[in-house]
PDB file of N, CA and C in Angstrom:
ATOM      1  N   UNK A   1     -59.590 -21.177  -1.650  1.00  0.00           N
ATOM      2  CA  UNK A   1     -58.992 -22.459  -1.906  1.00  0.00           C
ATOM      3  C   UNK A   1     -59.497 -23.445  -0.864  1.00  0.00           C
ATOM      4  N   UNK A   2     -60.099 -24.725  -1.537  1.00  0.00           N
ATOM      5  CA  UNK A   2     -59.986 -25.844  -0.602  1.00  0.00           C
ATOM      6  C   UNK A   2     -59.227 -26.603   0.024  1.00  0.00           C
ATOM      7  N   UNK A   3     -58.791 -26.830   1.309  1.00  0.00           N
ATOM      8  CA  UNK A   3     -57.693 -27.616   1.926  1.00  0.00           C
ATOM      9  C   UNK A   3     -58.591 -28.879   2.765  1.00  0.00           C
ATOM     10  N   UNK A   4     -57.643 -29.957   2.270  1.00  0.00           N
ATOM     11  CA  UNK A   4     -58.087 -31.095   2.367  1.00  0.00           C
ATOM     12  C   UNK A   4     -58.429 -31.689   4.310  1.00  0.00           C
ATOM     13  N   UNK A   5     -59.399 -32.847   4.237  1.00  0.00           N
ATOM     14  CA  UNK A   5     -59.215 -32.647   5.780  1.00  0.00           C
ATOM     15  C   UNK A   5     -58.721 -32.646   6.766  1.00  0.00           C
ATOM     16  N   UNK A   6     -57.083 -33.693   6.315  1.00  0.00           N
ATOM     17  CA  UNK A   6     -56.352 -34.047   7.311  1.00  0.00           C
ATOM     18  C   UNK A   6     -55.233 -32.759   7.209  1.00  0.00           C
ATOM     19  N   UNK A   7     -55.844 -31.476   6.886  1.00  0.00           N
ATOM     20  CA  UNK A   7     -54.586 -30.451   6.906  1.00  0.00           C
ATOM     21  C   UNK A   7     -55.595 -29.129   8.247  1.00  0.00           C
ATOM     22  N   UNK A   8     -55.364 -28.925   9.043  1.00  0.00           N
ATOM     23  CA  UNK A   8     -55.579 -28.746  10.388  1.00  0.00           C
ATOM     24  C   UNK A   8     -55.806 -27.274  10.074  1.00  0.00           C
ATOM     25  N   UNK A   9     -56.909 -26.244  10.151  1.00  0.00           N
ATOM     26  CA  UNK A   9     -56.534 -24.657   9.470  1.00  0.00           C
ATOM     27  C   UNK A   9     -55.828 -23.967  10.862  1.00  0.00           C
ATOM     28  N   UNK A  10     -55.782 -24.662  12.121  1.00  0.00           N
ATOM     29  CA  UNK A  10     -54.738 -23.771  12.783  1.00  0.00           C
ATOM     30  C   UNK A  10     -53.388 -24.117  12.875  1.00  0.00           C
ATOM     31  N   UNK A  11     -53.123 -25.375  12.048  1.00  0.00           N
ATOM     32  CA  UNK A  11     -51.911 -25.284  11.824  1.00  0.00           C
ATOM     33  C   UNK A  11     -51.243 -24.492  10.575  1.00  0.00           C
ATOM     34  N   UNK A  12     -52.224 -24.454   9.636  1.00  0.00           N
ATOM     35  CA  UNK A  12     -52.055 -23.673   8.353  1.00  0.00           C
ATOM     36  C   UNK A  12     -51.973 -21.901   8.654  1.00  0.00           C
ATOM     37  N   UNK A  13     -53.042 -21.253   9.732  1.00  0.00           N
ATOM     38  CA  UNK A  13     -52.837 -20.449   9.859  1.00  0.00           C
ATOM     39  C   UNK A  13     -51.737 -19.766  10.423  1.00  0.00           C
ATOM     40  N   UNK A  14     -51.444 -21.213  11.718  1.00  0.00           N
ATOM     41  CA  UNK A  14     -49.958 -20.810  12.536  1.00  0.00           C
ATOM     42  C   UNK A  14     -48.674 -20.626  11.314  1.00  0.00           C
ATOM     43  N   UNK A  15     -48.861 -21.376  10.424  1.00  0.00           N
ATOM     44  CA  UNK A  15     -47.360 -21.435   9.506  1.00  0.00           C
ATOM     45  C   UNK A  15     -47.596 -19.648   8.838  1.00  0.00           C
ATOM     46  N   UNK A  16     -48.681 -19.348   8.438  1.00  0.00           N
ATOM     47  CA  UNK A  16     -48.871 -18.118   8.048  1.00  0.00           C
ATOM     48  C   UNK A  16     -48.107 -16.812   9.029  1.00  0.00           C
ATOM     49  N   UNK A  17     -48.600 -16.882  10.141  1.00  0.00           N
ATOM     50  CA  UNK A  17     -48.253 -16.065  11.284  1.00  0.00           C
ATOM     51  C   UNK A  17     -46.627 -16.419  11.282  1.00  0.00           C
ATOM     52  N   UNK A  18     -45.955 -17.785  11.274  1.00  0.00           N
ATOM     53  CA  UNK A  18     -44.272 -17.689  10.835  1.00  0.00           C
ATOM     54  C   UNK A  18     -44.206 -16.672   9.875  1.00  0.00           C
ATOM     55  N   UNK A  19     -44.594 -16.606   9.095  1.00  0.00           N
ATOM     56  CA  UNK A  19     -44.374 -16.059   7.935  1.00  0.00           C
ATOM     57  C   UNK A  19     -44.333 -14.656   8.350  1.00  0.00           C
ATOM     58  N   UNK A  20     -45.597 -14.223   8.688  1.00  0.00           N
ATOM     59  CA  UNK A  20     -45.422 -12.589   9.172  1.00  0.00           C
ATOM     60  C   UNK A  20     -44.314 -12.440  10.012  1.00  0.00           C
ATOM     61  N   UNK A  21     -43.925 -12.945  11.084  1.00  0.00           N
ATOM     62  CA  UNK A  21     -42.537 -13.065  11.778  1.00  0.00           C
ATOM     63  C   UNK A  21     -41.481 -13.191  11.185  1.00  0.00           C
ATOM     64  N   UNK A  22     -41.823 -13.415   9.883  1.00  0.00           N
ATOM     65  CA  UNK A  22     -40.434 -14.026   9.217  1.00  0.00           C
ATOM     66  C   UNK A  22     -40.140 -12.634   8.577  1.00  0.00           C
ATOM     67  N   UNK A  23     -41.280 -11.911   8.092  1.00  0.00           N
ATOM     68  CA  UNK A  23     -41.780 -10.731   7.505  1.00  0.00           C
ATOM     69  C   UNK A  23     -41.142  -9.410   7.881  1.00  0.00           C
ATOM     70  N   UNK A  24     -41.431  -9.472   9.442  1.00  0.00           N
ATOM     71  CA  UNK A  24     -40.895  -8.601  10.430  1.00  0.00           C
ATOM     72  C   UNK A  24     -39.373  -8.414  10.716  1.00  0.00           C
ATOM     73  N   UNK A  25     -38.890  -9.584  10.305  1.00  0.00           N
ATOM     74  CA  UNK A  25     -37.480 -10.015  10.751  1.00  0.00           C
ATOM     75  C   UNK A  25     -36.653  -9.194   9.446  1.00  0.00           C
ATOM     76  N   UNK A  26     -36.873 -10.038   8.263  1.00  0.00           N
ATOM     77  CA  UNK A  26     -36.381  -9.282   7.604  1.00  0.00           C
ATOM     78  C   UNK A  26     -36.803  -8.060   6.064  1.00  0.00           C
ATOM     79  N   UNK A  27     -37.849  -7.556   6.674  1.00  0.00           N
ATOM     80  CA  UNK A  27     -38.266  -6.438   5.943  1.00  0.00           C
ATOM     81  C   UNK A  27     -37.233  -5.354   6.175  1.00  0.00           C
ATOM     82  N   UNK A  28     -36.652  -4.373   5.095  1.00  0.00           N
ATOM     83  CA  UNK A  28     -35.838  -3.403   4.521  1.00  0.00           C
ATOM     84  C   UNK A  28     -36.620  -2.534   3.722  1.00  0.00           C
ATOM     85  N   UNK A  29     -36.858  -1.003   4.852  1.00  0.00           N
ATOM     86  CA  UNK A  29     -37.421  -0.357   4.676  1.00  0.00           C
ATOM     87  C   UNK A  29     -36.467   0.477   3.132  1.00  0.00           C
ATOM     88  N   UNK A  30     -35.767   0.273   2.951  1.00  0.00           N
ATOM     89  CA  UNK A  30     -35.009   1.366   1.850  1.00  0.00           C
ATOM     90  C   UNK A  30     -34.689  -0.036   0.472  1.00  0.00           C
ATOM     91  N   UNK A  31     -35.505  -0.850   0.226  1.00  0.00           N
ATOM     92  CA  UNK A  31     -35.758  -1.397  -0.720  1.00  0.00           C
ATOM     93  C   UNK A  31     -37.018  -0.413  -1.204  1.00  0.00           C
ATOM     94  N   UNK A  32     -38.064   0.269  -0.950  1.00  0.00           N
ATOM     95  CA  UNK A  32     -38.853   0.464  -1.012  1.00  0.00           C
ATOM     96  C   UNK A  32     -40.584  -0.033  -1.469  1.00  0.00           C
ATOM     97  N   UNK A  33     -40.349  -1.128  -0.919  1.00  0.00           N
ATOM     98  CA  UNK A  33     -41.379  -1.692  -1.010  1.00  0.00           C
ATOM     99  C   UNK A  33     -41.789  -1.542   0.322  1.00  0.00           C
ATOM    100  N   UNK A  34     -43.851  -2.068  -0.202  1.00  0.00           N
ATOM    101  CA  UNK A  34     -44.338  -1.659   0.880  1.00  0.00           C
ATOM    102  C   UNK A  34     -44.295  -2.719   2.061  1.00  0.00           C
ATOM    103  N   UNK A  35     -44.356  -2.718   3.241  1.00  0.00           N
ATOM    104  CA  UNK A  35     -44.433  -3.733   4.084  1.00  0.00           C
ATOM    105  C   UNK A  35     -45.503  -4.556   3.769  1.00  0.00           C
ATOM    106  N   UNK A  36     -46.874  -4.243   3.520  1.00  0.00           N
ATOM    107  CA  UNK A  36     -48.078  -4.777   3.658  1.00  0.00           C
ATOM    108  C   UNK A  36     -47.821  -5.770   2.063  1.00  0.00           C
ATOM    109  N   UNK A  37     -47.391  -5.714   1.104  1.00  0.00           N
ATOM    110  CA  UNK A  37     -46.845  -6.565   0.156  1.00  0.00           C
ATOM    111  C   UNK A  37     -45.231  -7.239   0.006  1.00  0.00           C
ATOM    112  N   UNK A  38     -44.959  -6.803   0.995  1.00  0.00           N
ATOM    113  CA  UNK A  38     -43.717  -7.892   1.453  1.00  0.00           C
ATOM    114  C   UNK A  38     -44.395  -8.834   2.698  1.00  0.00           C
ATOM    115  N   UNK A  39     -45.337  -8.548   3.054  1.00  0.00           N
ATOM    116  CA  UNK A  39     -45.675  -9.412   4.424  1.00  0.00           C
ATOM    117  C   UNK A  39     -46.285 -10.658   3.684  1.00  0.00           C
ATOM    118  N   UNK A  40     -47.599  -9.723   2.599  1.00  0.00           N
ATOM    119  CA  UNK A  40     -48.344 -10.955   1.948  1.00  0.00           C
ATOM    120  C   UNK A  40     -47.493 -12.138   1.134  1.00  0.00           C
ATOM    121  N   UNK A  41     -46.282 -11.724   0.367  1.00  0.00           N
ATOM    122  CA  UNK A  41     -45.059 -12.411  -0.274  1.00  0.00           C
ATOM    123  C   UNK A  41     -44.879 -13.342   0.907  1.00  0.00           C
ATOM    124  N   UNK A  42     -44.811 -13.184   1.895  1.00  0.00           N
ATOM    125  CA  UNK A  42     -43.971 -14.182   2.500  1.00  0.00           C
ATOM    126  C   UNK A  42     -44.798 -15.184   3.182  1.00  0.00           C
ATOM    127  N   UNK A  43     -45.805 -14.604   3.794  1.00  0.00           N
ATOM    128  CA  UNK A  43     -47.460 -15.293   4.474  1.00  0.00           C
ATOM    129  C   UNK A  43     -47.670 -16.327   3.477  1.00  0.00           C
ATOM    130  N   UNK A  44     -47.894 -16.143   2.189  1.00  0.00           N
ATOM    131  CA  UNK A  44     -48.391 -17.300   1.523  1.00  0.00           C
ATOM    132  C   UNK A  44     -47.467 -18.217   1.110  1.00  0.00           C
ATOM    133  N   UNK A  45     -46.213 -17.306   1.555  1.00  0.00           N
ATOM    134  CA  UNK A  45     -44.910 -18.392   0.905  1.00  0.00           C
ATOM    135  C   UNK A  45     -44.485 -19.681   2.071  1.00  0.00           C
ATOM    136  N   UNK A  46     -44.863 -18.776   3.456  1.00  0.00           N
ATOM    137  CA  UNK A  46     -44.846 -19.977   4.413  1.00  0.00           C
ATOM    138  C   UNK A  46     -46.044 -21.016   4.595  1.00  0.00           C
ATOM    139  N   UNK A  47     -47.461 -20.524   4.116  1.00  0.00           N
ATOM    140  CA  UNK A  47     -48.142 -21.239   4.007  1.00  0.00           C
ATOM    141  C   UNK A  47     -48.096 -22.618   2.971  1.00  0.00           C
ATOM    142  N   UNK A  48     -47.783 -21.953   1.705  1.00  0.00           N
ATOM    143  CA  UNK A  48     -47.539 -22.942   0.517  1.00  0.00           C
ATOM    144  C   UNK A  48     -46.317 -24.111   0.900  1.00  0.00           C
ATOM    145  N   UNK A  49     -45.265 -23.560   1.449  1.00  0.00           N
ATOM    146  CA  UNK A  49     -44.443 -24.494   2.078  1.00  0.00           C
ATOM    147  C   UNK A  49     -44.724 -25.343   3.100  1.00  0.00           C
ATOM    148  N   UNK A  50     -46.030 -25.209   4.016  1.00  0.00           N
ATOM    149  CA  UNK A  50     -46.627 -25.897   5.215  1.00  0.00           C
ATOM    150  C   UNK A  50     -47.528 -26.862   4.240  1.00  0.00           C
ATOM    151  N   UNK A  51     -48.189 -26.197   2.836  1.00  0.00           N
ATOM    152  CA  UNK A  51     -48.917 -27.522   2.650  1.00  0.00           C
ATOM    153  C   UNK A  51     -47.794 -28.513   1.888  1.00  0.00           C
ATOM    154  N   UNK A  52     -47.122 -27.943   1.168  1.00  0.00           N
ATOM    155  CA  UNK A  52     -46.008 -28.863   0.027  1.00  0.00           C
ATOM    156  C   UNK A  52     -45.432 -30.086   1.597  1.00  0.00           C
ATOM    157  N   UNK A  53     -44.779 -29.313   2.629  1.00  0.00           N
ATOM    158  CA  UNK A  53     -44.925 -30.547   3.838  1.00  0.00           C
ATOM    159  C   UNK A  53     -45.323 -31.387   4.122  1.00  0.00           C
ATOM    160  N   UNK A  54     -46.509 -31.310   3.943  1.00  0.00           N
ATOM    161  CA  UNK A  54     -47.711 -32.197   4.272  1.00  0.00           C
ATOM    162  C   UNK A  54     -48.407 -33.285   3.217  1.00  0.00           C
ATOM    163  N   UNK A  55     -47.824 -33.193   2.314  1.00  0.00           N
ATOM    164  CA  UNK A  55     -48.043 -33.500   1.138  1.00  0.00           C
ATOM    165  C   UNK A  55     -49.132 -33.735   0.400  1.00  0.00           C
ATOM    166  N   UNK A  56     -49.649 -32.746   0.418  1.00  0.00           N
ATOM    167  CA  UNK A  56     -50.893 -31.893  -0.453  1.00  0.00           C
ATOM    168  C   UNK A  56     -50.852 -31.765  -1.642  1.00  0.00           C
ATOM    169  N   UNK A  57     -49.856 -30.532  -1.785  1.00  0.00           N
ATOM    170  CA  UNK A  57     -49.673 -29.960  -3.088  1.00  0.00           C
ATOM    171  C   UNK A  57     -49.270 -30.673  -4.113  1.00  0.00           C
ATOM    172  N   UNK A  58     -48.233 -31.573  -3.439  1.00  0.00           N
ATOM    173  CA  UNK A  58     -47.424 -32.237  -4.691  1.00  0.00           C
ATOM    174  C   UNK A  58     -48.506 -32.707  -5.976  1.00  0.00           C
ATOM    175  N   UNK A  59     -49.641 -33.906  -4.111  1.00  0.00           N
ATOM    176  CA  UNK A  59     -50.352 -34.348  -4.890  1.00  0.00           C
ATOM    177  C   UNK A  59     -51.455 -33.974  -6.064  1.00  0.00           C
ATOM    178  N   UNK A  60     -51.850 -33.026  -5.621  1.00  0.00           N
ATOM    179  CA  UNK A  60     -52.783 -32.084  -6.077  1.00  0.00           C
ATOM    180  C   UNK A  60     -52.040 -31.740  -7.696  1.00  0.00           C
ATOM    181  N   UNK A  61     -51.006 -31.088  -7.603  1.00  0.00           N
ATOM    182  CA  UNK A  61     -50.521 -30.634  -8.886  1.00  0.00           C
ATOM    183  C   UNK A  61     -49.981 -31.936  -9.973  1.00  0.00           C
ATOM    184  N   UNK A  62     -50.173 -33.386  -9.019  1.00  0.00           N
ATOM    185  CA  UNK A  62     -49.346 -34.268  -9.966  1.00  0.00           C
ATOM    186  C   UNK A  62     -50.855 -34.664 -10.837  1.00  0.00           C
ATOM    187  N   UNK A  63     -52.304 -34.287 -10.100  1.00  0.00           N
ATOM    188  CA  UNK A  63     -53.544 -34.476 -10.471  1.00  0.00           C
ATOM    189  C   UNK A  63     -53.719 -33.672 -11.598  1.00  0.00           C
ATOM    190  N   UNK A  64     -53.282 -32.676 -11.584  1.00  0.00           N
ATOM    191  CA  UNK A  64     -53.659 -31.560 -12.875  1.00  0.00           C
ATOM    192  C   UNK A  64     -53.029 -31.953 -13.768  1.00  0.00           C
ATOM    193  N   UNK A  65     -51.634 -32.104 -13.545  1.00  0.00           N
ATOM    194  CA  UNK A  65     -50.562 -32.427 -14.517  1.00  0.00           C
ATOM    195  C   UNK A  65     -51.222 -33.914 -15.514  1.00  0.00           C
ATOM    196  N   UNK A  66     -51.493 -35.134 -15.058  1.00  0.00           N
ATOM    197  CA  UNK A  66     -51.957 -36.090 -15.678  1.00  0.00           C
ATOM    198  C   UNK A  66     -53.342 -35.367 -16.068  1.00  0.00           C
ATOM    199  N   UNK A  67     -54.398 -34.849 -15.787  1.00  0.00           N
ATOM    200  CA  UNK A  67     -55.183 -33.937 -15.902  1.00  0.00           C
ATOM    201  C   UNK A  67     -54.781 -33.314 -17.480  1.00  0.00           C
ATOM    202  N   UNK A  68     -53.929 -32.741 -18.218  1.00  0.00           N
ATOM    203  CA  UNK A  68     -53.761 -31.658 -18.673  1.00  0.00           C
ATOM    204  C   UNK A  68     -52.885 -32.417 -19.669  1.00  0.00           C
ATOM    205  N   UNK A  69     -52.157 -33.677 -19.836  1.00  0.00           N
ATOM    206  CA  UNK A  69     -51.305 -34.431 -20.355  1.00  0.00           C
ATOM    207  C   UNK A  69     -53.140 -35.429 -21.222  1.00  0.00           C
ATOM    208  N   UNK A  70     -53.646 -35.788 -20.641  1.00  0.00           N
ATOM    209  CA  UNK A  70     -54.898 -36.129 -21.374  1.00  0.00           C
ATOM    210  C   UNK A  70     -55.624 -35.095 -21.869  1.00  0.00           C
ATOM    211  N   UNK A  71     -55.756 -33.487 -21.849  1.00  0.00           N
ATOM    212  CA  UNK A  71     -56.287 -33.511 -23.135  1.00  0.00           C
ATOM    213  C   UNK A  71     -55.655 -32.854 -23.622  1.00  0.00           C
ATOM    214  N   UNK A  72     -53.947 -32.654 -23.860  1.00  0.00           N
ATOM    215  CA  UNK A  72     -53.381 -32.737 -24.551  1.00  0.00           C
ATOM    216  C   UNK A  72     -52.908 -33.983 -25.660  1.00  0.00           C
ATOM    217  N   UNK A  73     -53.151 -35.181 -25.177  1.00  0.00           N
ATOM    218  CA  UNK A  73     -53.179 -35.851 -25.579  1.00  0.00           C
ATOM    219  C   UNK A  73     -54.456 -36.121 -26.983  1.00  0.00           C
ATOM    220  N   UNK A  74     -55.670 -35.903 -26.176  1.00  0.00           N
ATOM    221  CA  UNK A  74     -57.014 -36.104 -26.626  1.00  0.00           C
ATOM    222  C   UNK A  74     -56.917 -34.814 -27.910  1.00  0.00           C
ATOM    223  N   UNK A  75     -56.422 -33.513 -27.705  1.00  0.00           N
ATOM    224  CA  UNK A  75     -56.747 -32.443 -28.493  1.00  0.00           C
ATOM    225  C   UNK A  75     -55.530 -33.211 -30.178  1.00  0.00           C
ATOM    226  N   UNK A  76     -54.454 -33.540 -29.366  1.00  0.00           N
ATOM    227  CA  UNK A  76     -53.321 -33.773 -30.692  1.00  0.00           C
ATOM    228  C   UNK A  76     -54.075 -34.890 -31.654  1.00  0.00           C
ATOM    229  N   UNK A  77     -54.599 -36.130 -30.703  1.00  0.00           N
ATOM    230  CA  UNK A  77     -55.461 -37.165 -31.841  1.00  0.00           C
ATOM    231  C   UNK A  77     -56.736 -36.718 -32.584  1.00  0.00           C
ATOM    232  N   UNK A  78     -57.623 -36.038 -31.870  1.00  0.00           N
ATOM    233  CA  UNK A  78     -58.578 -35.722 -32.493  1.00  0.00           C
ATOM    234  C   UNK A  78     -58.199 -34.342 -33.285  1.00  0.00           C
ATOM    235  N   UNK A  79     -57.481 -33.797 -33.309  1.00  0.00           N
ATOM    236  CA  UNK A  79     -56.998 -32.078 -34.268  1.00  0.00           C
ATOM    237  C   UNK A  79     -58.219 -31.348 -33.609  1.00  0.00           C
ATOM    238  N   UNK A  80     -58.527 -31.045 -32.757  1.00  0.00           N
ATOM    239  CA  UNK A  80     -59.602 -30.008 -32.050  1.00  0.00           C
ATOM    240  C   UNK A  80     -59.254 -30.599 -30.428  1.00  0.00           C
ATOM    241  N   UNK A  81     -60.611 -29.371 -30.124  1.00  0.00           N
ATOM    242  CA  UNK A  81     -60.686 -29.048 -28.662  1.00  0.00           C
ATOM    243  C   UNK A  81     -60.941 -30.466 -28.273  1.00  0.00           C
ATOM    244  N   UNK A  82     -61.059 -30.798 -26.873  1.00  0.00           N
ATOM    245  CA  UNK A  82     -61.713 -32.072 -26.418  1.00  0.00           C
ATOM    246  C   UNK A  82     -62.604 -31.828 -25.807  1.00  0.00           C
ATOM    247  N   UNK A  83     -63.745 -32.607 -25.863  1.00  0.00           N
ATOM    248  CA  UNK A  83     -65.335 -32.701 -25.418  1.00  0.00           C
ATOM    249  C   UNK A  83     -65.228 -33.635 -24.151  1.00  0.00           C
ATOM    250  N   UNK A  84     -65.895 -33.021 -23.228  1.00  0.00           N
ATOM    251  CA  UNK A  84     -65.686 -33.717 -21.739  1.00  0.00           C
ATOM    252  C   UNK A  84     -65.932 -34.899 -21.744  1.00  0.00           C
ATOM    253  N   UNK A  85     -67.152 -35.665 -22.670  1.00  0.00           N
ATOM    254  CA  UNK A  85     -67.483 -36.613 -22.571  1.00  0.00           C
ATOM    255  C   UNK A  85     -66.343 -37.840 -22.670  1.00  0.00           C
ATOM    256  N   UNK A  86     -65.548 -37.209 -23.865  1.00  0.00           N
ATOM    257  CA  UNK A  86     -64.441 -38.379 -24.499  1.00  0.00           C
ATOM    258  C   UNK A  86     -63.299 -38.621 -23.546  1.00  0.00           C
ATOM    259  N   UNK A  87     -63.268 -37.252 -22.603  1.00  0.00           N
ATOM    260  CA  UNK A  87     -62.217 -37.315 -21.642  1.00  0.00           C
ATOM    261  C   UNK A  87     -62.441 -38.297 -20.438  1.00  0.00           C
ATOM    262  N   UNK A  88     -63.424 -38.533 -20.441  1.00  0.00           N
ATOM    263  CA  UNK A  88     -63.340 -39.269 -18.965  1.00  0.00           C
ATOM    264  C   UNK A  88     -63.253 -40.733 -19.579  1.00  0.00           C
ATOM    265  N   UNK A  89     -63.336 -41.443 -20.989  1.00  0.00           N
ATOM    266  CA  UNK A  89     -62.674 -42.671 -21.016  1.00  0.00           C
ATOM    267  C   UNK A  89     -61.363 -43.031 -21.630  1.00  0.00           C
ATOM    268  N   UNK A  90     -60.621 -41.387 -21.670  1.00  0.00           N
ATOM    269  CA  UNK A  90     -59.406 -41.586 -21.961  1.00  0.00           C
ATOM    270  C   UNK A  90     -58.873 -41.264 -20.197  1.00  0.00           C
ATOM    271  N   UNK A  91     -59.691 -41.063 -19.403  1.00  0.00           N
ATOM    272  CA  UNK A  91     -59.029 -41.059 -18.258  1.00  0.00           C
ATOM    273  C   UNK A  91     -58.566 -41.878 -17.893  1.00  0.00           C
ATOM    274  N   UNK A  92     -59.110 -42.909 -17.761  1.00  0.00           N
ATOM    275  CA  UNK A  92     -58.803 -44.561 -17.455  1.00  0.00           C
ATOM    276  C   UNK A  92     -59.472 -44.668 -16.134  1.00  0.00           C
ATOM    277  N   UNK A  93     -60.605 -43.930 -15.489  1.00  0.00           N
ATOM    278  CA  UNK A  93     -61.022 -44.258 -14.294  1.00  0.00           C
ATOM    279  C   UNK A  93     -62.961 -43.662 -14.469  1.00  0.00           C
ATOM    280  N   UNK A  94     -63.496 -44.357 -13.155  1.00  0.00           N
ATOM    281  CA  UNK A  94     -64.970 -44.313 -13.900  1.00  0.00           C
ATOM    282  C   UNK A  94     -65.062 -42.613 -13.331  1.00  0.00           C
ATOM    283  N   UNK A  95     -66.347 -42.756 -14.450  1.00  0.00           N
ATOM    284  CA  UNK A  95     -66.731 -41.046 -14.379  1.00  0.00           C
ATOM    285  C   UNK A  95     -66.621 -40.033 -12.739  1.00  0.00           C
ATOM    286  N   UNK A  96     -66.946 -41.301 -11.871  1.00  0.00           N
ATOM    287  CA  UNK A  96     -67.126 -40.347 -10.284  1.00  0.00           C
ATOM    288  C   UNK A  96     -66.025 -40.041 -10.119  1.00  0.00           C
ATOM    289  N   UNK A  97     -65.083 -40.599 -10.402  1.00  0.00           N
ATOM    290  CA  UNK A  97     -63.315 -40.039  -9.850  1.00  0.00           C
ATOM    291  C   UNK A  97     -62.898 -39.194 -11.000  1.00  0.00           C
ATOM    292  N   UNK A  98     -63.531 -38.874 -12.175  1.00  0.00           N
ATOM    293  CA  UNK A  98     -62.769 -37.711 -12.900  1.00  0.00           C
ATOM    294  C   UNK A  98     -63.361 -36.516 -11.754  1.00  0.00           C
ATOM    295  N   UNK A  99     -65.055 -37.200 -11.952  1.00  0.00           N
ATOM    296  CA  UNK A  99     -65.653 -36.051 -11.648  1.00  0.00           C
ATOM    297  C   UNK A  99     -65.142 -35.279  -9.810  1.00  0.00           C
ATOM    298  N   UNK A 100     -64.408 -36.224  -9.512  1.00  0.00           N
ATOM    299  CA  UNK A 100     -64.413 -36.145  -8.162  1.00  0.00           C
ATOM    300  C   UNK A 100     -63.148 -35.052  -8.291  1.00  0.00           C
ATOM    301  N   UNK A 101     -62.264 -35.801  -9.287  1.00  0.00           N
ATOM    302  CA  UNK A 101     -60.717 -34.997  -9.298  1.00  0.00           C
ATOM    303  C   UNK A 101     -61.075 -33.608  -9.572  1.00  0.00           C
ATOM    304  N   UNK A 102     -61.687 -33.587 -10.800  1.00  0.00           N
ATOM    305  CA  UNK A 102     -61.694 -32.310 -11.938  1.00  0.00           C
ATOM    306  C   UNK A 102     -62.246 -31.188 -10.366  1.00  0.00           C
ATOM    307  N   UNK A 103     -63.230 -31.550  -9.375  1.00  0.00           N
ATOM    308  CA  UNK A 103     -63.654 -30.428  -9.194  1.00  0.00           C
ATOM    309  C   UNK A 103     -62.891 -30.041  -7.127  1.00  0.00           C
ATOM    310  N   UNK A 104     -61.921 -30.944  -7.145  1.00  0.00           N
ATOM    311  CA  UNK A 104     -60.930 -30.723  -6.393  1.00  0.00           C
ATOM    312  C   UNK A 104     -59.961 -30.170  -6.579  1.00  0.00           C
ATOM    313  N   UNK A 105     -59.606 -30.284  -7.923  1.00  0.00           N
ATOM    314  CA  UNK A 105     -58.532 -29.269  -8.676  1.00  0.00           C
ATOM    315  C   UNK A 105     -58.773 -27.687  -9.812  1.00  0.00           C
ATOM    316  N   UNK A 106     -60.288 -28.024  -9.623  1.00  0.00           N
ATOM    317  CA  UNK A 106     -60.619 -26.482 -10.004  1.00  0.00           C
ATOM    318  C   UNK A 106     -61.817 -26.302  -9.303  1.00  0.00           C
ATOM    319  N   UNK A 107     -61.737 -26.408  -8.036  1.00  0.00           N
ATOM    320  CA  UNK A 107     -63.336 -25.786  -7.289  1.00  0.00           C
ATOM    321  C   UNK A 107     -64.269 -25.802  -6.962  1.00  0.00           C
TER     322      UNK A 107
END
């Protein structure tokens, strides 16, 4: 995953390391699960909460969401799939910022 620049990776990693602490604290060996997948549960859960903080994620997912509302949109008018081309002038923005979004939100 890409994280944007003003998100610091030793602060991202430090929130991770909460997490393992958090891990340690309250892991219950007679649940029977394993530690090493209760640690990872919680590592990414403090991480994901360090970026939603920072306000990353929100943004990011409010990108997909309008993202995904156009070609839903695009698929219901035309009765088929949507062709990339048609999408970027139902985007409402010029081609470099779809192109900029689309590949910040998938890679």
């Amino acid at each position: 995953m890409r994280i944007p620049p003003h998100i610091e990776t030793d602060d991202l990693v430090s929130s991770g390391v909460v997490g393992l602490l958090d891990a340690l604290n309250r892991y219950d060996d007679s649940r029977g699960i394993k530690f090493k997948t209760y640690a990872e549960f919680r590592i990414r859960g403090a991480m994901l909460d360090y970026l939603r903080e920072m306000d990353w994620f929100p943004g990011r997912a409010a990108a997909l969401d309008r993202l995904q509302q156009t070609y839903t949109r695009l698929e219901n008018i035309l009765g088929r799939a949507r062709r990339k081309r048609r999408s970027l002038s139902t985007w409402g923005s010029p081609s470099t910022s779809f192109a900029s979004s689309w590949r910040r939100s998938w890679g």
